[in-house]
C-alpha atoms as a PDB file:
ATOM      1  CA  UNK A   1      71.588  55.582  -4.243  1.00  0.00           C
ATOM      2  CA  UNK A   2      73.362  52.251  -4.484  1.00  0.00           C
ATOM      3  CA  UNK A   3      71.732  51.008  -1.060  1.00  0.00           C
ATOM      4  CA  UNK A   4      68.604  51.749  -2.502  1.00  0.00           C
ATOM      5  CA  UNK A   5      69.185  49.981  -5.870  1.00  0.00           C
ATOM      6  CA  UNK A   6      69.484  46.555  -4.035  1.00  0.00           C
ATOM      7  CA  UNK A   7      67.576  47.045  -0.997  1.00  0.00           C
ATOM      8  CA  UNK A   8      64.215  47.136  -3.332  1.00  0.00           C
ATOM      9  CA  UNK A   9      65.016  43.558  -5.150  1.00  0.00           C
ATOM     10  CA  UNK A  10      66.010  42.098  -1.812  1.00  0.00           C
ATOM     11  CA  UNK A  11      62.142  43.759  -0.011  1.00  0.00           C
ATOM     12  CA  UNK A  12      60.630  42.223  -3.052  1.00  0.00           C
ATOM     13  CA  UNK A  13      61.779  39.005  -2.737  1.00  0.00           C
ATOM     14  CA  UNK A  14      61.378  39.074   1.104  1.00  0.00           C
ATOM     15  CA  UNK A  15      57.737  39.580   0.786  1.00  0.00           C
ATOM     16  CA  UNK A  16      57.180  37.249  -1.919  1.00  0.00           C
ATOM     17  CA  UNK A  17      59.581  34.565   0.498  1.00  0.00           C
ATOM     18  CA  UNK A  18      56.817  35.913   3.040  1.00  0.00           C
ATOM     19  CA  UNK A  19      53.480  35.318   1.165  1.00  0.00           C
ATOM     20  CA  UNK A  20      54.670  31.785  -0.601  1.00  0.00           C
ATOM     21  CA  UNK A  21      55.201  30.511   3.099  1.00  0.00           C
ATOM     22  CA  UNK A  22      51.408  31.831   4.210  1.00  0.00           C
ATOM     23  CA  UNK A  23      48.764  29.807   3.285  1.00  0.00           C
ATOM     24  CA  UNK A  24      44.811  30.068   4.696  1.00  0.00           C
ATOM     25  CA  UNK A  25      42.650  26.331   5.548  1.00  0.00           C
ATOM     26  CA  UNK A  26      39.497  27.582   5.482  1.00  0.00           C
ATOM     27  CA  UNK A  27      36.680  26.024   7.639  1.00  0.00           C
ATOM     28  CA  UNK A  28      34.959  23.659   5.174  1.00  0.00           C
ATOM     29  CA  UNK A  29      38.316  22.122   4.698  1.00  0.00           C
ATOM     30  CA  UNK A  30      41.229  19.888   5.470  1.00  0.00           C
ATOM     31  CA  UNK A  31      44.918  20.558   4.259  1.00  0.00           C
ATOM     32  CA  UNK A  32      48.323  18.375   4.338  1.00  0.00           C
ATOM     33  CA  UNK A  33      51.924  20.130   4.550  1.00  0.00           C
ATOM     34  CA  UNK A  34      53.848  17.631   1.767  1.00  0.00           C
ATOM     35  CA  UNK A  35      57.781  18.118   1.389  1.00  0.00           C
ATOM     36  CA  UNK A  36      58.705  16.208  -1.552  1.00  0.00           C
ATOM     37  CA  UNK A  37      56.012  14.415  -1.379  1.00  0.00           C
ATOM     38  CA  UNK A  38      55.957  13.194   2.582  1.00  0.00           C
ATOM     39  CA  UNK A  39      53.327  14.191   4.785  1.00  0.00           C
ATOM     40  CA  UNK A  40      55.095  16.901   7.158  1.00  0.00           C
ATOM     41  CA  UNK A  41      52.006  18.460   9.067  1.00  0.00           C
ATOM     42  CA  UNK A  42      48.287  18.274   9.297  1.00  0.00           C
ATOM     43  CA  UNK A  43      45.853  21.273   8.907  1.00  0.00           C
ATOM     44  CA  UNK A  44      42.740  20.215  10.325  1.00  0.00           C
ATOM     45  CA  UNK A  45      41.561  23.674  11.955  1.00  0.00           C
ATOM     46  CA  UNK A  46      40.493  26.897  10.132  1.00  0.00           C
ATOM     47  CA  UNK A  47      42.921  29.748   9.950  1.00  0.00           C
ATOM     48  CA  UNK A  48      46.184  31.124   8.724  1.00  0.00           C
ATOM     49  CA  UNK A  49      49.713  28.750   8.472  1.00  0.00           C
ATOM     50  CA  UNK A  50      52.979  28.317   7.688  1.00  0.00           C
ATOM     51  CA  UNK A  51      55.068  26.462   4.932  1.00  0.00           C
ATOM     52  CA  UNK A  52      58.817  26.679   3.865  1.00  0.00           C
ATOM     53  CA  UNK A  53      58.292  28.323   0.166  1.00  0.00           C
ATOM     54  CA  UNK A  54      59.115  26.298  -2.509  1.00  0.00           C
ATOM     55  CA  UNK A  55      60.050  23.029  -0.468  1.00  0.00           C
ATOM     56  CA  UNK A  56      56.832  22.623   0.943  1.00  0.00           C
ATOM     57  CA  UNK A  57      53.692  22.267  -0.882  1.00  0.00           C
ATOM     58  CA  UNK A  58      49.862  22.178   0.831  1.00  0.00           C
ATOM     59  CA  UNK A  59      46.968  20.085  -0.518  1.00  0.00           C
ATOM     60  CA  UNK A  60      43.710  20.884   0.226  1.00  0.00           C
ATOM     61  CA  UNK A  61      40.573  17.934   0.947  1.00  0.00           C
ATOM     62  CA  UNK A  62      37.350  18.374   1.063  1.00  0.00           C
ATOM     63  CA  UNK A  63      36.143  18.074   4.331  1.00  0.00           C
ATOM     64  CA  UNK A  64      32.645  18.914   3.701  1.00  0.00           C
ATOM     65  CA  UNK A  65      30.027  15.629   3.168  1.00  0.00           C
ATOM     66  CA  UNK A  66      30.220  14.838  -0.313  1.00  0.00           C
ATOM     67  CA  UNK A  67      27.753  12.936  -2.430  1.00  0.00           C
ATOM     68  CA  UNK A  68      28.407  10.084  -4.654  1.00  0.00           C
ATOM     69  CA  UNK A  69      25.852   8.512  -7.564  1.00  0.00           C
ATOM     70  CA  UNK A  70      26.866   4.937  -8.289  1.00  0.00           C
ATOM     71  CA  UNK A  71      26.338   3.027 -11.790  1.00  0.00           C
ATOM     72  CA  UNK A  72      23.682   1.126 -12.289  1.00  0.00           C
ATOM     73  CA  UNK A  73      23.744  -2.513 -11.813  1.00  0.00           C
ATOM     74  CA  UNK A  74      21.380  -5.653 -12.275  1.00  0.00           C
ATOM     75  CA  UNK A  75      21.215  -8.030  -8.809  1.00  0.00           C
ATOM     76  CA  UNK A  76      19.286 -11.405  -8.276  1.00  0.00           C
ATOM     77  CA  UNK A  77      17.469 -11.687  -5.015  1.00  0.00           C
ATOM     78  CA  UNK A  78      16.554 -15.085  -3.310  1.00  0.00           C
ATOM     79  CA  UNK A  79      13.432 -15.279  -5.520  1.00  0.00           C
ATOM     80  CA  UNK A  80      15.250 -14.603  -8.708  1.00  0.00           C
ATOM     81  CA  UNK A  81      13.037 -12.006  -9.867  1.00  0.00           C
ATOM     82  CA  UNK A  82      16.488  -9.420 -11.346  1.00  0.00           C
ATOM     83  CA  UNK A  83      16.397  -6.124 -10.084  1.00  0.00           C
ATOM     84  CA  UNK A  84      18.072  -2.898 -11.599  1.00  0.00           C
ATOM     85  CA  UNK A  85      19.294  -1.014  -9.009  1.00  0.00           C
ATOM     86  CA  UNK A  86      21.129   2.417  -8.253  1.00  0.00           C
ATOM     87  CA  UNK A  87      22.040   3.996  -5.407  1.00  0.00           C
ATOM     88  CA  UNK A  88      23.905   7.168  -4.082  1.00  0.00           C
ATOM     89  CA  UNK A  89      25.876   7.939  -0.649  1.00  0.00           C
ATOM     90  CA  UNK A  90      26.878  10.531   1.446  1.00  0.00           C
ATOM     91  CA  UNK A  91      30.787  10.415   2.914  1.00  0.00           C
ATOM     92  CA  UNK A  92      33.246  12.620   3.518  1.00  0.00           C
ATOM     93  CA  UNK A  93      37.252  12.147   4.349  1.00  0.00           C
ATOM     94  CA  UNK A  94      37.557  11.164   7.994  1.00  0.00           C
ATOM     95  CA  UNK A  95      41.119  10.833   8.196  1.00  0.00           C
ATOM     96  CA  UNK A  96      42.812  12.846   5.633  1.00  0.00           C
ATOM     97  CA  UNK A  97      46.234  11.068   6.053  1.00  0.00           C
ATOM     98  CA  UNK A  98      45.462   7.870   5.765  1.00  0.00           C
ATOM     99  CA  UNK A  99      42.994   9.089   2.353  1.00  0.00           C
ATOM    100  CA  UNK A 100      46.120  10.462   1.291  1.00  0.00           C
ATOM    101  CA  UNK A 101      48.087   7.570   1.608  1.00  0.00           C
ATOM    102  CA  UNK A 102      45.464   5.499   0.107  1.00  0.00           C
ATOM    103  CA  UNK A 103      44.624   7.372  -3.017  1.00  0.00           C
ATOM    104  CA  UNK A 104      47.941   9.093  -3.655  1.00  0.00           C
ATOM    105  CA  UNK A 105      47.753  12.323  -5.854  1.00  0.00           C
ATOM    106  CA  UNK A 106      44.917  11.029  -7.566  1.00  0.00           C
ATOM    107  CA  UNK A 107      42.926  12.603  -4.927  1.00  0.00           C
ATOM    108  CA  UNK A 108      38.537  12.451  -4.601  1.00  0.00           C
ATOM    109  CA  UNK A 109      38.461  10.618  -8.411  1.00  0.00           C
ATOM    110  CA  UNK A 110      40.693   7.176  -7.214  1.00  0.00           C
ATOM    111  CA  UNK A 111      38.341   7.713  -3.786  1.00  0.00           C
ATOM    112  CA  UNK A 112      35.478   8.095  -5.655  1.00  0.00           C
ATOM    113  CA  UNK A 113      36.228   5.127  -7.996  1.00  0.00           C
ATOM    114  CA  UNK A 114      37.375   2.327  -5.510  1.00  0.00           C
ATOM    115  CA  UNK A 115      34.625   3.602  -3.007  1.00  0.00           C
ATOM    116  CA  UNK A 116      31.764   3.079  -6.032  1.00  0.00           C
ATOM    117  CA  UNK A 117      32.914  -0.375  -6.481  1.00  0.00           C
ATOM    118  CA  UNK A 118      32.915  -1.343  -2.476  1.00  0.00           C
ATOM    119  CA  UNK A 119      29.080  -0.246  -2.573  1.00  0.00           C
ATOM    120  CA  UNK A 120      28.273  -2.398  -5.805  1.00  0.00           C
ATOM    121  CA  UNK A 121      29.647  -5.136  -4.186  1.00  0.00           C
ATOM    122  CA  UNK A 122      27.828  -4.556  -0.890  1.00  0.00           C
ATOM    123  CA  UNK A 123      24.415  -4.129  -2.369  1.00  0.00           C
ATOM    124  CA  UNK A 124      24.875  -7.042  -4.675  1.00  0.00           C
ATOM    125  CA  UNK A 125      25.911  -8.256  -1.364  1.00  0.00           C
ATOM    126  CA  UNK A 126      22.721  -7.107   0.697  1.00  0.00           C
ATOM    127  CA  UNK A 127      20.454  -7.501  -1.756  1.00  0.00           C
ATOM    128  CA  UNK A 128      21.519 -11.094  -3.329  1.00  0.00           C
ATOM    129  CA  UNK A 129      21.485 -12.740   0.241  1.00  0.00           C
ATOM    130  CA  UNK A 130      19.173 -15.152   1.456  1.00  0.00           C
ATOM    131  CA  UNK A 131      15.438 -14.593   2.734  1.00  0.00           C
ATOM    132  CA  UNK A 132      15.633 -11.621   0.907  1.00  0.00           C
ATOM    133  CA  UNK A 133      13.085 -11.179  -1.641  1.00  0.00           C
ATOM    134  CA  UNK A 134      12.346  -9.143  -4.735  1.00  0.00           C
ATOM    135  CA  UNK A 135       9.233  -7.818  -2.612  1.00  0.00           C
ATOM    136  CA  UNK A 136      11.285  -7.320   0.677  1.00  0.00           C
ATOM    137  CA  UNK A 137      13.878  -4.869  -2.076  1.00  0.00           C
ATOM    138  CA  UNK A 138      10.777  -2.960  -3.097  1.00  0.00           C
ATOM    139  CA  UNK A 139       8.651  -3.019   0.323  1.00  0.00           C
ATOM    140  CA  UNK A 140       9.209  -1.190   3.805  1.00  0.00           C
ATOM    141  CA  UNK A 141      12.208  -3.165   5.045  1.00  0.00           C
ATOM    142  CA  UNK A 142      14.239  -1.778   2.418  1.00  0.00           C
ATOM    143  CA  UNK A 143      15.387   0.946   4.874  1.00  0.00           C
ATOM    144  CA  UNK A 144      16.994  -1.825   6.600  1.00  0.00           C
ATOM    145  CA  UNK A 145      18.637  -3.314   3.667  1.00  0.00           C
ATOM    146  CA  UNK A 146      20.215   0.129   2.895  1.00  0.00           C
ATOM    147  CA  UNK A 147      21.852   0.312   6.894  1.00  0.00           C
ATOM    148  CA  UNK A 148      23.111  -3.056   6.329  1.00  0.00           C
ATOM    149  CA  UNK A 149      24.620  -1.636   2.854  1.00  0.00           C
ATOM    150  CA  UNK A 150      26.381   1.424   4.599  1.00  0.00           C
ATOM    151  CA  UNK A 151      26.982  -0.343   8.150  1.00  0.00           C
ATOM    152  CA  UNK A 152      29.375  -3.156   5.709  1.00  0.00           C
ATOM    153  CA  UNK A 153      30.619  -0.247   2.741  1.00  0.00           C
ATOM    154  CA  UNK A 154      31.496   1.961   6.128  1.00  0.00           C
ATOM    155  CA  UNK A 155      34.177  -0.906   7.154  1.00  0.00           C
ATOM    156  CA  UNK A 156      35.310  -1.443   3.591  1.00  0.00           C
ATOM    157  CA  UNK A 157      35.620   2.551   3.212  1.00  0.00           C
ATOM    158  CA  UNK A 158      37.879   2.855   6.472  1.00  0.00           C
ATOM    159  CA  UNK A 159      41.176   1.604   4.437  1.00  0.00           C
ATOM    160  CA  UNK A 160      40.465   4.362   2.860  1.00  0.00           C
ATOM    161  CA  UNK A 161      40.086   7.360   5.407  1.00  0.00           C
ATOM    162  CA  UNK A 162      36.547   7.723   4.581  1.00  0.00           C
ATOM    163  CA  UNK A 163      33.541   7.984   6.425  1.00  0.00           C
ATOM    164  CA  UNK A 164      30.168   6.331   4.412  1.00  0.00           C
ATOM    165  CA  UNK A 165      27.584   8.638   6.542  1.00  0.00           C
ATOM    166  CA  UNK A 166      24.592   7.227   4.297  1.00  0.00           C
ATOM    167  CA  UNK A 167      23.498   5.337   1.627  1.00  0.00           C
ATOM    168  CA  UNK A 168      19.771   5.215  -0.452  1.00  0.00           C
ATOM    169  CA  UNK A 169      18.653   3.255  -3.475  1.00  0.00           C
ATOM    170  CA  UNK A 170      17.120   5.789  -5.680  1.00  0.00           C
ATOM    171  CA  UNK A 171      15.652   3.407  -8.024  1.00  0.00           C
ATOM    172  CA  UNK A 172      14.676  -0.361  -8.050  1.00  0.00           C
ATOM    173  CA  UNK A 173      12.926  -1.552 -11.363  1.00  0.00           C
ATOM    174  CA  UNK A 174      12.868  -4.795 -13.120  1.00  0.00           C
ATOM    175  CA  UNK A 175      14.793  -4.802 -16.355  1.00  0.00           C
ATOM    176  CA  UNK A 176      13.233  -3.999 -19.535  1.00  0.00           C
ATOM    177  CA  UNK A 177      12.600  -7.682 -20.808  1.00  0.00           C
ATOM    178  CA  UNK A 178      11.268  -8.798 -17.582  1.00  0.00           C
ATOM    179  CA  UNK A 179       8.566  -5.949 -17.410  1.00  0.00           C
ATOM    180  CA  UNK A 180       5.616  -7.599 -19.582  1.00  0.00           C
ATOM    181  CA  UNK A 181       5.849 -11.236 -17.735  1.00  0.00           C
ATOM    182  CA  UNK A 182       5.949  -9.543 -14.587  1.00  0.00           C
ATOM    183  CA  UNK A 183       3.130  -7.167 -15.426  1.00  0.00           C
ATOM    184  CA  UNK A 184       0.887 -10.746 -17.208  1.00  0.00           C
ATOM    185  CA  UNK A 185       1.630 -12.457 -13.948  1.00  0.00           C
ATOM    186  CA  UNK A 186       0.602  -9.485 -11.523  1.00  0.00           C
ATOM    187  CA  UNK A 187      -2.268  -9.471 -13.774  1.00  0.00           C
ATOM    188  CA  UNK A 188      -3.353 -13.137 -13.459  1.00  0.00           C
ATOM    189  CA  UNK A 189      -2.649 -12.739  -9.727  1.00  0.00           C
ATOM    190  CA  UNK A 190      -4.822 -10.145  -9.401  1.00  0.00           C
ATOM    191  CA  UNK A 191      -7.656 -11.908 -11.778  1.00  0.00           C
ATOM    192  CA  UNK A 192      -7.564 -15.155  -9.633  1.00  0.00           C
ATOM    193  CA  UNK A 193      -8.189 -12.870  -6.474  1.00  0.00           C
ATOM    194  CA  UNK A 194     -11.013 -11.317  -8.263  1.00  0.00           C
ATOM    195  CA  UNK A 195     -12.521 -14.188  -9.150  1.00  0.00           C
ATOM    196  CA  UNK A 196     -12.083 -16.106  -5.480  1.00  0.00           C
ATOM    197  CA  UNK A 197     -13.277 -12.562  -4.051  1.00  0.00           C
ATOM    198  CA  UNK A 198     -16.496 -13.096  -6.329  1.00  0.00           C
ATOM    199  CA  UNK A 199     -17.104 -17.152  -5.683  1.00  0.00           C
ATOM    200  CA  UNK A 200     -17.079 -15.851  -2.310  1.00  0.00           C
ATOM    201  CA  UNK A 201     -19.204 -13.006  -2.782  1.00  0.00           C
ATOM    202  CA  UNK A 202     -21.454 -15.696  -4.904  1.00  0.00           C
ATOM    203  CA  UNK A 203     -21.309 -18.284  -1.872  1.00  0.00           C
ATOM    204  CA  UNK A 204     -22.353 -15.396  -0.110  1.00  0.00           C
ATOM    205  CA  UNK A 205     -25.155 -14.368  -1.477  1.00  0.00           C
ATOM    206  CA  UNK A 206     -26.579 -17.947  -1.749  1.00  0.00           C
ATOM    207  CA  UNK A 207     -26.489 -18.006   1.884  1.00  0.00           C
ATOM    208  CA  UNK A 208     -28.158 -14.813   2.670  1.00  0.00           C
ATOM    209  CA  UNK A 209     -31.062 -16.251   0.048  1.00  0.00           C
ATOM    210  CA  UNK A 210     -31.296 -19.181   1.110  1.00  0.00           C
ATOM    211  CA  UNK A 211     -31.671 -17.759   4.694  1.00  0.00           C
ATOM    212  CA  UNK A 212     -34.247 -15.172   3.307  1.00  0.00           C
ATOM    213  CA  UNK A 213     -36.626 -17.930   1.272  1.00  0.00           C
ATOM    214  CA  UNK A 214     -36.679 -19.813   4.857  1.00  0.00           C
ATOM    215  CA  UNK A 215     -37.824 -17.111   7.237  1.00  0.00           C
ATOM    216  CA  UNK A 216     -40.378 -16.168   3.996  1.00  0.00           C
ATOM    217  CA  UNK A 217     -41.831 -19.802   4.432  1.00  0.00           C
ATOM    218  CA  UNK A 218     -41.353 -20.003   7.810  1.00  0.00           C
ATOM    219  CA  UNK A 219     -43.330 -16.500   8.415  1.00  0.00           C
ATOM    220  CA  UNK A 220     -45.940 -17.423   5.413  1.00  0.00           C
ATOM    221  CA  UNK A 221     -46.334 -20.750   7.257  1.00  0.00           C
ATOM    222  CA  UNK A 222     -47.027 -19.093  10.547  1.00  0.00           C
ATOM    223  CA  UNK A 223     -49.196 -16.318   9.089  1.00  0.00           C
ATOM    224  CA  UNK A 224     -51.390 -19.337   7.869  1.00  0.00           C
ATOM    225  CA  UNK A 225     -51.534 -21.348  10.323  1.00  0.00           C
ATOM    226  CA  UNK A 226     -52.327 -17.844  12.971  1.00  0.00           C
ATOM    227  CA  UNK A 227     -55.359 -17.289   9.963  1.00  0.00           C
ATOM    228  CA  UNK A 228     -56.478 -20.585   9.920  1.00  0.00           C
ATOM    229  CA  UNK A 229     -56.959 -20.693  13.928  1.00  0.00           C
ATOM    230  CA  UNK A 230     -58.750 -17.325  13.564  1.00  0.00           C
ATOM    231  CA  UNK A 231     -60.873 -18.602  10.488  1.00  0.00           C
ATOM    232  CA  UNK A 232     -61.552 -22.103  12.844  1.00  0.00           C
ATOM    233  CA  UNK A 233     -62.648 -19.832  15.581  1.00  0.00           C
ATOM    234  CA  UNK A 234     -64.749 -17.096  13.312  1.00  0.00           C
ATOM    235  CA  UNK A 235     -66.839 -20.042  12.080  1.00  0.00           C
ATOM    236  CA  UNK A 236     -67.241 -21.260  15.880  1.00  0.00           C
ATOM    237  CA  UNK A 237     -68.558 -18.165  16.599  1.00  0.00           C
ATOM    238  CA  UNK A 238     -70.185 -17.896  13.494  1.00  0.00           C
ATOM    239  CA  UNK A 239     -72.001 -20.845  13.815  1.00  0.00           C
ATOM    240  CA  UNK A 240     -72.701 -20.158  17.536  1.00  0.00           C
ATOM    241  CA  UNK A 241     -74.570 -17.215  16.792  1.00  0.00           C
ATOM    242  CA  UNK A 242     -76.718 -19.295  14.400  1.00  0.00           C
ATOM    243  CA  UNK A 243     -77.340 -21.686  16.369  1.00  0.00           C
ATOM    244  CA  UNK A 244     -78.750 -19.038  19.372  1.00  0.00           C
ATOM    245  CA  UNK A 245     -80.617 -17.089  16.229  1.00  0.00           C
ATOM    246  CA  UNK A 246     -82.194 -20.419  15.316  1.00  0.00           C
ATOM    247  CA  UNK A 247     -83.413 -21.209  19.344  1.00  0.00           C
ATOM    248  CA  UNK A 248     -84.656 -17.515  19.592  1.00  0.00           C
ATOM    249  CA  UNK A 249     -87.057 -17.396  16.262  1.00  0.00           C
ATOM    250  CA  UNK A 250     -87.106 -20.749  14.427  1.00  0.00           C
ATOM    251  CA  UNK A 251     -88.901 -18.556  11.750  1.00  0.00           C
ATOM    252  CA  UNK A 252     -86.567 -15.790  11.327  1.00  0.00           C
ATOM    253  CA  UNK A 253     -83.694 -18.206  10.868  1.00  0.00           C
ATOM    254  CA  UNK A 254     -85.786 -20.018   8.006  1.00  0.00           C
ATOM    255  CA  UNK A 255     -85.936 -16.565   6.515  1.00  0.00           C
ATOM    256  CA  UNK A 256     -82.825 -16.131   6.612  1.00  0.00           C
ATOM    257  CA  UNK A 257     -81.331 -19.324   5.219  1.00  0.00           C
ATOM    258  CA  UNK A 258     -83.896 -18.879   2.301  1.00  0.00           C
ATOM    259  CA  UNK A 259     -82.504 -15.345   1.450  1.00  0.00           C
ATOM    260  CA  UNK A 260     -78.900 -17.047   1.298  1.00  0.00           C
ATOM    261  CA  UNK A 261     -79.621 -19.922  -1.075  1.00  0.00           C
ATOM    262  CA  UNK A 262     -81.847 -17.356  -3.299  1.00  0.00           C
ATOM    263  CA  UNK A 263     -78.505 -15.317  -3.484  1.00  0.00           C
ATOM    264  CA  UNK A 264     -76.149 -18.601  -4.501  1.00  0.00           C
ATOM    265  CA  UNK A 265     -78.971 -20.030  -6.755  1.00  0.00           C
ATOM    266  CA  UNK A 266     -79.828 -16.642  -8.527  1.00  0.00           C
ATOM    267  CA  UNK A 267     -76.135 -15.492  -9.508  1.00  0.00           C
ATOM    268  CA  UNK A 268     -74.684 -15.747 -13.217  1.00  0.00           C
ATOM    269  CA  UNK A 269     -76.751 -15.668 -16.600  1.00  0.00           C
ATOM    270  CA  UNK A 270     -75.706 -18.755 -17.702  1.00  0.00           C
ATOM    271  CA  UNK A 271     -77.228 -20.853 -15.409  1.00  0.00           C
ATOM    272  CA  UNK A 272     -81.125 -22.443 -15.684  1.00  0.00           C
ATOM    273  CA  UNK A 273     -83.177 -23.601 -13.144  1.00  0.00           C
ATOM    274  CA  UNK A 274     -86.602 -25.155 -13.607  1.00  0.00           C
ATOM    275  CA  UNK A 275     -89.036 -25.715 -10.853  1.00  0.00           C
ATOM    276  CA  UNK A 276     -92.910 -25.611 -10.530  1.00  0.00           C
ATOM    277  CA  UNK A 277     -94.211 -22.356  -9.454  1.00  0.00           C
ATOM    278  CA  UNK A 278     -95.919 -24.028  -6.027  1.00  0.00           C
ATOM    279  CA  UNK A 279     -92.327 -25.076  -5.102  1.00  0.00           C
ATOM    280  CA  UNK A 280     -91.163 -24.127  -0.984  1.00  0.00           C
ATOM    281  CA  UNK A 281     -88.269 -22.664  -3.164  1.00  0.00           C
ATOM    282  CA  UNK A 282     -90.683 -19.711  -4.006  1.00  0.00           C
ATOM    283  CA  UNK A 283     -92.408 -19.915  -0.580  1.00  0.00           C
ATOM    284  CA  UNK A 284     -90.598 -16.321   0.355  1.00  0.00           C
ATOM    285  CA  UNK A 285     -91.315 -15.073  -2.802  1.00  0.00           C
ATOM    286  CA  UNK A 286     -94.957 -15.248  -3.668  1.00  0.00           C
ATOM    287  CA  UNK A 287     -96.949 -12.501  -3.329  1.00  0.00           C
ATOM    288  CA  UNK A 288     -99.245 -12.295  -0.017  1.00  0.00           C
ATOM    289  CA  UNK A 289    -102.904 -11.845  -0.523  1.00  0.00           C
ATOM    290  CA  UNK A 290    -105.738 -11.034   2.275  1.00  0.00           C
ATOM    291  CA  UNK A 291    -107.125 -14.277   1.244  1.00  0.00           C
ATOM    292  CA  UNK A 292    -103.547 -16.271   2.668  1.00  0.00           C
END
């Protein structure tokens, strides 16, 4: 009975001796073995470990890729045009002893701080350098800006242990007092195009007129010139026929000319003509008796 009354503190403490020295890393993270505060092992793989209870202690990283939103800042490309920019990365703790080492116990909030200020300074950096324009910032070769950002903020981050995987600007706007002289100058921009697109629209147009009024005149001209041929040769023939009518019957072609000036001479009512009646004028138009 006295056996027993001891041996049950002593199993108690034995397995609580036994579970304080067992500790689990899972998968998605990294652990460090500190005794007294010195780095005494490594945990980098998943699975169970062992500790001296109470003299060792194990801290646990992260080892997962973390994401990181940085404050937003103002920066002055080559053109001077201010920009407010913000940006975010992607990291995650390469070497967990030098991290350690380089943050202390303050752990993922000192990392997070000091590596927010490296990427401030390398977009003011990247994006203040020369050649490199408010309109490169907000165009297609900003992807190349933001490698150049996380190529230079990945050797700044290696002092401390970390690994900058990427890094994107999320927004890039101009500040608040610059918006309405930017907008008036995109706006007279975009008027002077509109009115060189309509001079030349205008210039244009004159041409095409111009071009049309010629081949009018030109086709008008040719049109007369074509009638007046066919007109010159009409009265050729014209006159040709008269002239073989007046060889055929010298008579008949009288007759004829007579019943053409009685048709010019007799047209309109406001027109008088006085002649005697035994005039040749009439000579067609007299009545024929047996006795003529």
């Amino acid at each position: 009975m006295g056996k027993t009354k001891f041996f049950i503190p002593f199993l108690v403490v034995v397995i609580f001796l036994g579970l304080s020295s067992i500790f689990v890393v899972d998968e998605r993270e990294k652990a460090l073995v500190l005794q007294f505060g010195q780095i005494k092992d490594v945990k980098e793989e998943p699975g169970l470990s062992f500790k001296i209870p109470f003299i060792q202690e194990v801290v646990r990283y992260d080892d997962r890729i973390l994401s990181l939103d940085t404050d937003t800042i103002e920066v002055t490309p080559s053109d001077d045009r201010r920009l407010v920019v913000d940006a975010f990365a992607r990291y995650r703790i390469k070497d967990v002893v030098q991290f350690r080492q380089a943050v202390g116990v303050g752990g993922l909030r000192v990392a997070e701080d000091r590596l927010s200020s490296v990427l401030n300074a390398q977009i003011r950096e990247v994006l203040g350098a020369d050649q490199v324009t408010s309109d490169t910032i907000l165009s297609e070769d900003r992807r190349e800006l933001m490698r150049r950002i996380q190529r230079q903020a990945q050797i700044s981050a290696q002092g401390l242990g970390l690994d900058v995987v990427d890094v994107r600007l999320k927004q890039t706007n101009l500040p608040e007092q610059n918006l309405d002289a930017t907008f008036a100058r995109m706006r007279a921009e975009r008027e002077r195009e509109a009115a060189d697109e309509i001079a030349r629209g205008n210039e244009a147009a004159q041409r095409v007129r111009a071009l049309a009024d010629r081949t009018v005149t030109e086709t008008l001209s040719d049109a007369e010139r074509e009638a007046q041929v066919i007109r010159g040769e009409a009265d050729a023939e014209r006159n040709a026929i008269f002239a073989d009518a007046f060889g055929a019957d010298e008579e008949f072609f009288a007759f004829y000319r007579s019943l053409e000036a009685y048709e010019k001479a007799l047209q309109g009512s406001n027109s008088s003509m006085v002649m005697t009646p035994d005039s040749e004028f009439f000579d067609y138009l007299r009545s024929a008796t047996p006795d003529q």
